[in-house]
Protein backbone atom coordinates (compact mmCIF):
# COMPACT_ATOMS: atom_id res chain seq x y z
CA UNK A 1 -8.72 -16.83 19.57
CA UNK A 2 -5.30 -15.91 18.53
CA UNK A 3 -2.80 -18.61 19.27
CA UNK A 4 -2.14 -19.92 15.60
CA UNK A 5 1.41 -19.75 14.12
CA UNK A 6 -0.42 -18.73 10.57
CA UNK A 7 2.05 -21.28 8.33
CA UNK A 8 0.65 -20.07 5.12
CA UNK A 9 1.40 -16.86 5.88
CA UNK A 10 5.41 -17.92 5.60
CA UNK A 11 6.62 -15.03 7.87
CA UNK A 12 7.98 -14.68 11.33
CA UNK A 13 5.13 -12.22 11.78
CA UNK A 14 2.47 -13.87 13.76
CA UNK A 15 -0.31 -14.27 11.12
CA UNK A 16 -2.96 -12.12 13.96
CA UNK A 17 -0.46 -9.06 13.45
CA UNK A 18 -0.39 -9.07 9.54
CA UNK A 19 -2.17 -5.72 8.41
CA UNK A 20 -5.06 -5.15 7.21
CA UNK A 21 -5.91 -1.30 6.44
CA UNK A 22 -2.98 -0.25 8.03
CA UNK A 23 -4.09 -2.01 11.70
CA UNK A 24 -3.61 -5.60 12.91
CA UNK A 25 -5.64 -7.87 12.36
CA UNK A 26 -6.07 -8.85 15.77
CA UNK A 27 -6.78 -5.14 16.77
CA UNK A 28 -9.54 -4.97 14.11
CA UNK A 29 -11.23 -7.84 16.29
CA UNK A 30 -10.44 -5.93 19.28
CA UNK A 31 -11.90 -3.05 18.58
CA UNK A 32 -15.26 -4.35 17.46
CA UNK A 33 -15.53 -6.34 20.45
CA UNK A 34 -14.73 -3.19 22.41
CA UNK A 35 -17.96 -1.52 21.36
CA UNK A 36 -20.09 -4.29 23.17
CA UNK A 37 -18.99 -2.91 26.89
CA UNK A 38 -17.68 -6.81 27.25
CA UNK A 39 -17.09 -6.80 31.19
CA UNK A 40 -13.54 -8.17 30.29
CA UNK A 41 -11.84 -9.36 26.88
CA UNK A 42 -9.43 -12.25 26.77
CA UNK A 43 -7.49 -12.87 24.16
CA UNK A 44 -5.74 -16.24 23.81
CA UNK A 45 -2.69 -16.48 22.24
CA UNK A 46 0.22 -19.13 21.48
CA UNK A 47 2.70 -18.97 18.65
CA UNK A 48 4.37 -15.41 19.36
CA UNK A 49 2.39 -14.47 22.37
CA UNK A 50 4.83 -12.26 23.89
CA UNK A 51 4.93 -9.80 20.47
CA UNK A 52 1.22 -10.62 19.87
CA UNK A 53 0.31 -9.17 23.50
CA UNK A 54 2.64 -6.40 23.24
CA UNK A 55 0.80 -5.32 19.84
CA UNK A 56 -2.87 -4.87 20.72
CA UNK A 57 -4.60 -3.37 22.94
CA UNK A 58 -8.45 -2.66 24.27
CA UNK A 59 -9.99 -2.31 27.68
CA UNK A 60 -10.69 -4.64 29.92
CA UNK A 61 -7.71 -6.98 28.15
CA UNK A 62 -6.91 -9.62 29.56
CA UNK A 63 -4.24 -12.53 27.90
CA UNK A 64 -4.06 -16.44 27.91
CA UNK A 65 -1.51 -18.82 26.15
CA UNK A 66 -2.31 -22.02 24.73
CA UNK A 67 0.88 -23.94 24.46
CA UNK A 68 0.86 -26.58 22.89
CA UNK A 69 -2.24 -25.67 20.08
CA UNK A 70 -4.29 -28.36 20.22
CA UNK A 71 -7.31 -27.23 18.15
CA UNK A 72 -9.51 -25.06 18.78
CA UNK A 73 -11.54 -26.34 22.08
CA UNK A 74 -8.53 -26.69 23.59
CA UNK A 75 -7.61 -23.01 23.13
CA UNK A 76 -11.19 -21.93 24.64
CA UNK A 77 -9.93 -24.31 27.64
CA UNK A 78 -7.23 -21.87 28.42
CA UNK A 79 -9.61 -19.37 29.27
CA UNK A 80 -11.60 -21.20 31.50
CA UNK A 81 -10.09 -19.89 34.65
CA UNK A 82 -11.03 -16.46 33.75
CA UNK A 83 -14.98 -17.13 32.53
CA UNK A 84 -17.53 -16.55 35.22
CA UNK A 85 -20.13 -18.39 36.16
CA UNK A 86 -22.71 -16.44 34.79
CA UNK A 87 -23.37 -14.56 31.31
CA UNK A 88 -22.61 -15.06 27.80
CA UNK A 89 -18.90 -15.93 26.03
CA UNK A 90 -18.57 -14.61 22.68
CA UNK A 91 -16.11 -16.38 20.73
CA UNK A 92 -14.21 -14.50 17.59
CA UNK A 93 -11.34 -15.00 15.46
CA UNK A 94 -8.16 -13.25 15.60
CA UNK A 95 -7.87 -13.56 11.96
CA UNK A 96 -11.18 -12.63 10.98
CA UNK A 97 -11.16 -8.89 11.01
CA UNK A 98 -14.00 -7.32 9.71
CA UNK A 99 -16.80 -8.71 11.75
CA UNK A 100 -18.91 -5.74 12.66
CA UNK A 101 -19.69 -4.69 16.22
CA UNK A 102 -23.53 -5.21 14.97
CA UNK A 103 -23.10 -8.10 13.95
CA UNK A 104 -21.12 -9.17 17.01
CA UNK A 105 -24.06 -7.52 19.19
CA UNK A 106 -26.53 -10.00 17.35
CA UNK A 107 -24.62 -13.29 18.07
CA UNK A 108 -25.12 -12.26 22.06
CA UNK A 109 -28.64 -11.40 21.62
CA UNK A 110 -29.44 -14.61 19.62
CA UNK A 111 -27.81 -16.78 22.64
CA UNK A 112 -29.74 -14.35 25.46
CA UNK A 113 -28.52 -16.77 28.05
CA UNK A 114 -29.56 -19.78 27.53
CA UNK A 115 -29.10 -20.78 23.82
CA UNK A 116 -25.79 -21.90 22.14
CA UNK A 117 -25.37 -19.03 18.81
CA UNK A 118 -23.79 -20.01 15.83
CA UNK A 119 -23.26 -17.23 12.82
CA UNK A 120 -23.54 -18.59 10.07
CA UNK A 121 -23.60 -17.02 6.00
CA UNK A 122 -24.75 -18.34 2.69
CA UNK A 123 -22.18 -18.57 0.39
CA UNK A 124 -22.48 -19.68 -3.28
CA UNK A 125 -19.58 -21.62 -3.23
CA UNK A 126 -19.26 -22.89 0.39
CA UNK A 127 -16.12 -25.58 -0.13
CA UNK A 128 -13.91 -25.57 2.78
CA UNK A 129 -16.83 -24.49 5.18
CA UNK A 130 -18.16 -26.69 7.98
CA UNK A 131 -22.15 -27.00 6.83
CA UNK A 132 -24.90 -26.30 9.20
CA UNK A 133 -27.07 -29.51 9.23
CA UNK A 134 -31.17 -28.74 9.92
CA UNK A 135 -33.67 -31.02 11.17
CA UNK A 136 -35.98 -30.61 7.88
CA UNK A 137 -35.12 -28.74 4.64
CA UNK A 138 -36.32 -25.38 5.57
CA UNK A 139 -33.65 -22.73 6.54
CA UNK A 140 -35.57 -22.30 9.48
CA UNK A 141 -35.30 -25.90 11.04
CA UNK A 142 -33.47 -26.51 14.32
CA UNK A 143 -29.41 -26.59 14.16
CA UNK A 144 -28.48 -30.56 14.53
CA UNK A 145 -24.87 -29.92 14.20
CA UNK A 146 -21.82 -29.09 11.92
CA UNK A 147 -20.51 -31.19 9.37
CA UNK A 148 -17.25 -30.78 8.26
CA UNK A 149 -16.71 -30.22 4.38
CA UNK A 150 -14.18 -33.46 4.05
CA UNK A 151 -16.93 -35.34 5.95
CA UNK A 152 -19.82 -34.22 4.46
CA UNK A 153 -22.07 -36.58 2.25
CA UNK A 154 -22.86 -35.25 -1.29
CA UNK A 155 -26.22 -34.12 -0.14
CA UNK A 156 -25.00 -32.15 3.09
CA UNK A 157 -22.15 -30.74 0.44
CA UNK A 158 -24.99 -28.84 -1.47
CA UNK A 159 -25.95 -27.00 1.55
CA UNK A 160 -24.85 -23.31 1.29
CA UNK A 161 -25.21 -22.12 4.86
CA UNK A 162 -21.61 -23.10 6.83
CA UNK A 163 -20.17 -22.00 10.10
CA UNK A 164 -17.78 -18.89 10.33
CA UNK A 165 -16.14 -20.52 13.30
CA UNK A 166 -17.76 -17.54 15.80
CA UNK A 167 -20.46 -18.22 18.67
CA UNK A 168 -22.03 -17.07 21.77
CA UNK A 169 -22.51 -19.50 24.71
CA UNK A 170 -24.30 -19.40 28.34
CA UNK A 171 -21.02 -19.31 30.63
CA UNK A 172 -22.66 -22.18 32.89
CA UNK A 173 -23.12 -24.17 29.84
CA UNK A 174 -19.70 -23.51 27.65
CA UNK A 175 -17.48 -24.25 31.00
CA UNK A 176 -19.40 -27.63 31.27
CA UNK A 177 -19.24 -28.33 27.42
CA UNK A 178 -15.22 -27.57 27.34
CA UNK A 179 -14.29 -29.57 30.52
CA UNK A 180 -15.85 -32.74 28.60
CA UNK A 181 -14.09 -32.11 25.08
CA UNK A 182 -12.13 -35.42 23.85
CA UNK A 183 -9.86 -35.41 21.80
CA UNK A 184 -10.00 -38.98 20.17
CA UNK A 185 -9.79 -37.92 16.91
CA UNK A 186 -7.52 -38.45 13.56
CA UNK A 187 -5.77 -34.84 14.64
CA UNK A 188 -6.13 -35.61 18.18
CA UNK A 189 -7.28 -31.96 18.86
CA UNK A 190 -9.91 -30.56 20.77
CA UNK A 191 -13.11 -29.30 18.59
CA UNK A 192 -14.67 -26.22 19.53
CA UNK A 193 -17.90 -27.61 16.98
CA UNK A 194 -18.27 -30.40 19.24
CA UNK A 195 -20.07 -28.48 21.64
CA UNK A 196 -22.90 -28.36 18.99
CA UNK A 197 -23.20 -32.27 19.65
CA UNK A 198 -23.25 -31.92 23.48
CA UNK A 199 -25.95 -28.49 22.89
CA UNK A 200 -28.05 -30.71 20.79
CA UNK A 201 -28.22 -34.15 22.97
CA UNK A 202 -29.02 -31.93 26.01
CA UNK A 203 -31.63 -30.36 24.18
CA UNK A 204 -30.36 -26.86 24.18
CA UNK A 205 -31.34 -24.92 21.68
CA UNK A 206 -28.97 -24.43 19.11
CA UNK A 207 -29.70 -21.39 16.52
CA UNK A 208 -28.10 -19.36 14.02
CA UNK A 209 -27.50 -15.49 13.75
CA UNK A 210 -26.77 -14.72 10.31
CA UNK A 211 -24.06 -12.40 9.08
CA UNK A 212 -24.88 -9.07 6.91
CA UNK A 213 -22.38 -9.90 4.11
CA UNK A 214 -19.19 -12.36 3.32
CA UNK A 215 -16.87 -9.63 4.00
CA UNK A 216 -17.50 -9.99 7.96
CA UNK A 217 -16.72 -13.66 8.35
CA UNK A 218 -13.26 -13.82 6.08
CA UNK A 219 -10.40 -15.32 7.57
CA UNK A 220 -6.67 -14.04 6.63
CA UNK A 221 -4.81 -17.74 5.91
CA UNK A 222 -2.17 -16.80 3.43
CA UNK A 223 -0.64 -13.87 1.50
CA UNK A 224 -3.11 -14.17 -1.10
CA UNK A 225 -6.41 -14.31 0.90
CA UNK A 226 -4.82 -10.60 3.01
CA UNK A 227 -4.54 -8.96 -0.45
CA UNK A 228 -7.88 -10.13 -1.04
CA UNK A 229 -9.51 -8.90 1.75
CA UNK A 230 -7.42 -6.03 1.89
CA UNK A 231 -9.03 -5.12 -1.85
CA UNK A 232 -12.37 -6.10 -0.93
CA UNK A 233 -12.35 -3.77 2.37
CA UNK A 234 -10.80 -0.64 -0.12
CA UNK A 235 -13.49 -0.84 -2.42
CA UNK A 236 -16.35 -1.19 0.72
CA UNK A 237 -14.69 2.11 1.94
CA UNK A 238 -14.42 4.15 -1.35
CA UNK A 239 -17.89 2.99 -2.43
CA UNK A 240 -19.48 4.48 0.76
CA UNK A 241 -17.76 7.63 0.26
CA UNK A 242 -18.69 8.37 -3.22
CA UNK A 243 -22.60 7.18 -1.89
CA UNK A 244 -21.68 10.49 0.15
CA UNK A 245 -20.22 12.87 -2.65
CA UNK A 246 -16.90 12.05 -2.79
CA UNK A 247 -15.32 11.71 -6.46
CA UNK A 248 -12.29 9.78 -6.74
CA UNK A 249 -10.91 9.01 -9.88
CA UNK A 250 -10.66 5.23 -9.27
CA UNK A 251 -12.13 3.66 -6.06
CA UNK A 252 -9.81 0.58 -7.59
CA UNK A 253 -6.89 2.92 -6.47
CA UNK A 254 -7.26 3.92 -3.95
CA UNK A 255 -6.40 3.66 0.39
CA UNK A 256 -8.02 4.39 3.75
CA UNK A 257 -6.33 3.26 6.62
CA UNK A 258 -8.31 5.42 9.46
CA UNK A 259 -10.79 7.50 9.53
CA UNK A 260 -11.60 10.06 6.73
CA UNK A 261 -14.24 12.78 7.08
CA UNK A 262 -14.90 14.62 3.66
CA UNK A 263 -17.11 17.98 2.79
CA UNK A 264 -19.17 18.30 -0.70
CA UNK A 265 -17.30 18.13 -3.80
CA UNK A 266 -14.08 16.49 -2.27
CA UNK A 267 -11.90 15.25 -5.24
CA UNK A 268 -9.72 12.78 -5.13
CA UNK A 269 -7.04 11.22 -7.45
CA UNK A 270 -5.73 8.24 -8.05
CA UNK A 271 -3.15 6.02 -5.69
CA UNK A 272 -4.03 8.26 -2.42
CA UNK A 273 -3.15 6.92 1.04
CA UNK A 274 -4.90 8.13 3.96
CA UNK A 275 -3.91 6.93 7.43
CA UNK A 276 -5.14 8.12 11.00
CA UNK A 277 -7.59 11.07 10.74
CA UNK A 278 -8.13 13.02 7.60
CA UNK A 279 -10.26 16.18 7.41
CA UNK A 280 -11.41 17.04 3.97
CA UNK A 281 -13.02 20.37 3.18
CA UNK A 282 -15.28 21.26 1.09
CA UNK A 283 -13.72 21.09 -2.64
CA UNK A 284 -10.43 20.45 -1.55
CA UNK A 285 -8.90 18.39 -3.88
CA UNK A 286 -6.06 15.57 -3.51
CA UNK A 287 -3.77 14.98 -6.69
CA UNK A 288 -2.90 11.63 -7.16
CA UNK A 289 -0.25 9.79 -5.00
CA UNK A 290 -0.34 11.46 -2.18
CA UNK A 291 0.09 10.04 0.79
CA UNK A 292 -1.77 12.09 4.11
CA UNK A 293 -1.84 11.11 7.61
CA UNK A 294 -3.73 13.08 10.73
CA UNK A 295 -4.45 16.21 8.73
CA UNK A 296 -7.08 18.77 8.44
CA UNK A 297 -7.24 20.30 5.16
CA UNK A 298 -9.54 23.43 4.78
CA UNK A 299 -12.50 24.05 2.31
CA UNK A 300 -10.64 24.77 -1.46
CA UNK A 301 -7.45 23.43 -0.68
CA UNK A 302 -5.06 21.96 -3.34
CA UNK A 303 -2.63 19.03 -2.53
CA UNK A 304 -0.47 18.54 -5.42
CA UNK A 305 0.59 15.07 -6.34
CA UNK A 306 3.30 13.11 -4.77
CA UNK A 307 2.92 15.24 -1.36
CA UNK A 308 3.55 13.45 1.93
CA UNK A 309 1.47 14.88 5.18
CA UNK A 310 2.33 13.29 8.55
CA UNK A 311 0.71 14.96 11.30
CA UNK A 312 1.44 11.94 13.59
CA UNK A 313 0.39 12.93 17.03
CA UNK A 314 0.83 17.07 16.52
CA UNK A 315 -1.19 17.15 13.42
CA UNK A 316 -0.72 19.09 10.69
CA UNK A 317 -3.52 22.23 9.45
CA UNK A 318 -4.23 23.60 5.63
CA UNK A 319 -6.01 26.91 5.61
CA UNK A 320 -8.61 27.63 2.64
CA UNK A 321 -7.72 27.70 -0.61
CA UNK A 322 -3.73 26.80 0.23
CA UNK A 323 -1.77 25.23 -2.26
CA UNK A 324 0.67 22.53 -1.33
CA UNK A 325 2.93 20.44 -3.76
CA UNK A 326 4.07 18.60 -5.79
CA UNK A 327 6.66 16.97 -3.96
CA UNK A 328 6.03 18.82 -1.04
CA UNK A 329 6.53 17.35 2.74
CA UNK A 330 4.57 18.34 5.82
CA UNK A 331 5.38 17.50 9.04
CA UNK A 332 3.70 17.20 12.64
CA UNK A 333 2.91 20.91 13.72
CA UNK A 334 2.72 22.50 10.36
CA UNK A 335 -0.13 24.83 10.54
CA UNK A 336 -0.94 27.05 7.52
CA UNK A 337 -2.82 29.58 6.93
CA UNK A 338 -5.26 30.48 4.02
CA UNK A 339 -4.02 31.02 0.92
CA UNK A 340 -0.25 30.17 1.82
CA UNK A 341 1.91 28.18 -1.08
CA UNK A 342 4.13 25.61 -0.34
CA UNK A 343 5.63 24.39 -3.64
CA UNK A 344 8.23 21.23 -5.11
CA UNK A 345 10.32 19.82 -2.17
CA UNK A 346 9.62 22.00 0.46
CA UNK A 347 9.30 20.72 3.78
CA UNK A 348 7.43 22.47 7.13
CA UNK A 349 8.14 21.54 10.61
CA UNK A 350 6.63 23.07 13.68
CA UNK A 351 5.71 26.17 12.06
CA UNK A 352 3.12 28.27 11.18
CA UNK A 353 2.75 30.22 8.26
CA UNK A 354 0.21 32.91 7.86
CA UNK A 355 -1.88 34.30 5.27
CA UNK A 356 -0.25 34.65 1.75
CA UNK A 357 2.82 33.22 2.72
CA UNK A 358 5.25 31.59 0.11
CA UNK A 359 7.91 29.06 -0.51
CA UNK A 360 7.55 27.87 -3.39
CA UNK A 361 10.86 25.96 -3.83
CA UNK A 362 13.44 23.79 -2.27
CA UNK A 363 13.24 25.04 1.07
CA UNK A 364 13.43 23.86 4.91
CA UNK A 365 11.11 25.96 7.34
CA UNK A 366 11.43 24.30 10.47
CA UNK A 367 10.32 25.44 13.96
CA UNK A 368 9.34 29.03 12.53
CA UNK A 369 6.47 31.65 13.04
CA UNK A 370 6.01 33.21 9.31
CA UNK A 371 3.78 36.44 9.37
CA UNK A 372 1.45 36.72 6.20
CA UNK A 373 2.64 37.72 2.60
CA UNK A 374 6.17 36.38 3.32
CA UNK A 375 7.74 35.41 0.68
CA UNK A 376 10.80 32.76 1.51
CA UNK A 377 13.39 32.15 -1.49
CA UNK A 378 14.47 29.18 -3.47
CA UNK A 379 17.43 26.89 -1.24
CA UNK A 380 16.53 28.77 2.34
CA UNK A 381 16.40 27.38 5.27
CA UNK A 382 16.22 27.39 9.05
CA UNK A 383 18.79 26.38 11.19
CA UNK A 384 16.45 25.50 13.77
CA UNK A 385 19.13 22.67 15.52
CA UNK A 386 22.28 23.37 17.87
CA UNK A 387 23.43 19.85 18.15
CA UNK A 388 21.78 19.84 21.28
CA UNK A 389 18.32 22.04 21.52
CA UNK A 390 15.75 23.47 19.20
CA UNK A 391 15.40 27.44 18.67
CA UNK A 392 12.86 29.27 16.87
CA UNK A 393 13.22 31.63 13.60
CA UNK A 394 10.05 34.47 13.63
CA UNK A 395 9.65 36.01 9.93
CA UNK A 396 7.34 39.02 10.15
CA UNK A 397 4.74 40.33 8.05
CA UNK A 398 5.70 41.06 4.20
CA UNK A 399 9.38 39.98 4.53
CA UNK A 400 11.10 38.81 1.54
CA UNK A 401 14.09 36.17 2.15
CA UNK A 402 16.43 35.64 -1.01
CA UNK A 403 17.70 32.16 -2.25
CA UNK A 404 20.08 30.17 -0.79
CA UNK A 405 19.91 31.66 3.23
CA UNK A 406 20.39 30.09 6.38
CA UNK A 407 18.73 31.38 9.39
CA UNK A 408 20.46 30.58 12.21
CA UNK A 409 17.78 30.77 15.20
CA UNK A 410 17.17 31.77 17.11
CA UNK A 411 16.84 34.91 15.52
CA UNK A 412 13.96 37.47 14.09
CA UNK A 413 13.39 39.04 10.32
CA UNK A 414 11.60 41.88 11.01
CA UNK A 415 8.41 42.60 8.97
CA UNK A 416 9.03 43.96 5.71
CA UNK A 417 12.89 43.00 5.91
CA UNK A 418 14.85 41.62 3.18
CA UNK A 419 17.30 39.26 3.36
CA UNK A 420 20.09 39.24 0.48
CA UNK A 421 20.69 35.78 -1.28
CA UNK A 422 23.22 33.53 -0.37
CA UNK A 423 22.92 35.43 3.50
CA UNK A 424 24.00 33.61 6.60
CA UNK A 425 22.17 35.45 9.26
CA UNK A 426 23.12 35.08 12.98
CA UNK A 427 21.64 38.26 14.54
CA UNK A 428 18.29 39.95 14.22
CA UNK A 429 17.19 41.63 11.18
CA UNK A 430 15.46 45.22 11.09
CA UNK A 431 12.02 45.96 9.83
CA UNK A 432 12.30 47.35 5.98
CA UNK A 433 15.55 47.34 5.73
CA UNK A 434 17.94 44.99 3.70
CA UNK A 435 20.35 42.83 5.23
CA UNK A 436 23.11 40.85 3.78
CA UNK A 437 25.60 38.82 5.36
CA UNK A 438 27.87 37.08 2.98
CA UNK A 439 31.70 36.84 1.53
CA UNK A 440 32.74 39.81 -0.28
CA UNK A 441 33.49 38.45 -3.95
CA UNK A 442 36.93 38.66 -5.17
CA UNK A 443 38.84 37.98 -8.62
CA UNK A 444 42.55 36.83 -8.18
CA UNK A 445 43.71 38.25 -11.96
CA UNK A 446 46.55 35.21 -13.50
CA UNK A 447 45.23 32.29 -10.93
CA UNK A 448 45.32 28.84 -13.06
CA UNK A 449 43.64 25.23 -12.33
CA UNK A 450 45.68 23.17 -10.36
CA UNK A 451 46.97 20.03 -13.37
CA UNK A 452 47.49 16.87 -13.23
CA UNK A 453 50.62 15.48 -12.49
CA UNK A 454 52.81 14.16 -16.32
């Protein structure tokens, strides 16, 4: 379900595509229910369906609208056409993300067919919650129903197992159930819960599946419960990689927003964002605010602080025992040998450098093939752009380019070469030799500043 408009959210955002660890909340629901092998997913949405379905995606998707939302039944009615007669309907929340496929695969085994699945949680402080009544006081009595916190007698108040608004449902049973919703209420919406009622006076059994921990069964409401879950989801993440080796300097500080794989003695600093899929490894170590994204970073590595890595779809490769940063920028198809430095607001493009390489300062190396030991000056860059198509620049082996050079690809530096600072070069450079292409400098002997006029 992912029709509501999210009001405490107060954005134009639809509340399902807020972000949580860098993906939508919706897609977080998406993908776990992926990993079941659902013959087909629907997804029913309302309030911004058309940006909503353009957002997400997962196989076997299929979209509804509800419109107008009239509570939650209703919504489940919109998806009626598309339910077959046989099998099980699971039913999650677009705005509770971090339900875990396991947990997800538990709710469908509970209902097997022929038994209406509730998850449920304990919570020590379960106010808001619907609570799940029990014939008896034992947690293990039958389900009677759901009673709704602002309905709920002081007794029923105390109880600390509640609904997390998910279920699983026989098909033949749930299309029955949802045709005979009223809606002869105070809200005049249609219940999903009251299906419980209708389970229960047909004598179907009702039971609960119970969810791992409350982290799974969180909804997203407002701006305050995202950061919240946002925080609690960081700190899940960084505790399971230390429990692996990893040592960051404060799991409180600290971001995952994919997937990262670490060697031993990975160290990381504090404020790190990592987004897509990070390789770590072994003892490479992050300084603190860096921000990394689709990267593999060899064993011994150094990442400075405040270095950005976007690999986006090209990736981007760090050799062993490379040092990169501060302030440095790579971008997608930067591939780097061992050893190679790449120092304070340099940036790499679609190049490769090899062993030993250097630029250590200021520099642009943009579609370039740099041969090992090179060692490219302070201010120098590639002119790798003709207004209209991209050319390559190939630095051989041991070549040393001065400060403050523009090579204008396409065009080759021959190994051992060096280029003269402040050189323009346009046309191939020999191997060993030096080559300088610049202005000769001139004196003009009784020239005086230009003055203001009285």
């Amino acid at each position: 379900m992912a029709a509501g408009k999210g009001t405490r959210m107060k954005s134009r955002l639809p509340k399902v595509l807020h972000r949580l660890a860098g993906r939508a909340l919706l897609q977080h629901v998406l993908d776990a229910a992926a990993t079941l092998q659902a013959s087909r997913i629907i997804t029913i949405t309302g309030h911004g369906a058309e940006q909503v379905e353009a957002a997400v995606q997962a196989p076997a998707l299929q979209f509804v609208r509800q419109s107008p939302q009239l509570g939650t039944g209703h919504a489940v009615q919109q998806a009626l056409p598309l339910l077959q007669d046989e099998g099980t309907t699971l039913i999650l929340n677009g705005d509770v993300p971090l339900i875990r496929p396991e947990t997800a695969r538990a709710l469908v085994e509970a209902c097997a067919g022929e038994r209406l699945a509730l998850l449920t949680i304990e919570l020590d402080d379960p106010s808001g919650y619907g609570r799940i009544v029990r014939s008896g006081d034992a947690r293990g009595g039958h389900v009677l129903g759901i009673v709704e916190h602002k309905d709920a007698a002081p007794e029923q108040r105390a109880i600390r197992e509640v609904y997390t608004g998910m279920m699983a449902a026989p098909n033949r049973l749930l299309k029955r159930w949802l045709a005979e919703l009223r809606n002869d209420n105070a809200q005049g919406e249609y219940y999903l819960t009251d299906v419980v009622a209708m389970a229960v006076a047909e004598g179907v059994p009702v039971v609960a599946s119970h969810a791992g921990s409350e982290i799974e069964v969180l909804g997203v409401n407002s701006p305050l419960q995202l950061a919240d879950l946002e925080r609690r989801f960081q700190r899940s993440r960084a505790e399971a990689l230390m429990e692996a080796g990893v040592r960051l300097a404060d799991p409180a500080r600290f971001d995952l927003r994919g997937e990262l794989v670490c060697g031993g003695d990975v160290e990381i600093d504090v404020n790190c964002v990592f987004e897509g899929r990070v390789v770590l490894g072994e003892g490479a170590r992050i300084g603190a605010n860096c921000v990394i994204r689709n990267a593999e970073i060899a064993a011994g590595a150094v990442i400075h602080p405040f270095t950005h890595i976007d690999g986006e779809k090209a990736g981007v490769q760090v050799g062993e025992g490379a040092m990169i940063g501060p302030f440095a920028r790579l971008r997608p198809g930067a591939v780097l040998g061992p050893e190679v430095h790449i120092g304070n607001f340099v940036e790499v493009k679609n190049s490769t450098l090899a062993r030993g390489a250097k630029a250590n300062h200021l520099a642009y190396l943009g579609d370039a093939t740099v041969g090992e030991r090179v060692n490219y000056g302070a201010g120098s860059i590639t002119a790798n752009y003709d207004g209209a198509n991209k050319h390559r620049t190939v630095i051989g082996a041991d070549a040393h380019v001065g400060s403050n050079c523009v090579l204008v690809a396409p065009v080759t530096i021959g190994a051992g070469a060096t280029i003269g600072g402040g050189s323009t070069i346009t046309k191939d450079a020999p191997e060993g030799q030096l080559t300088v292409a610049r202005a000769r400098q001139a004196s003009l002997p009784g020239w005086t500043r230009p003055k203001k006029g009285g």
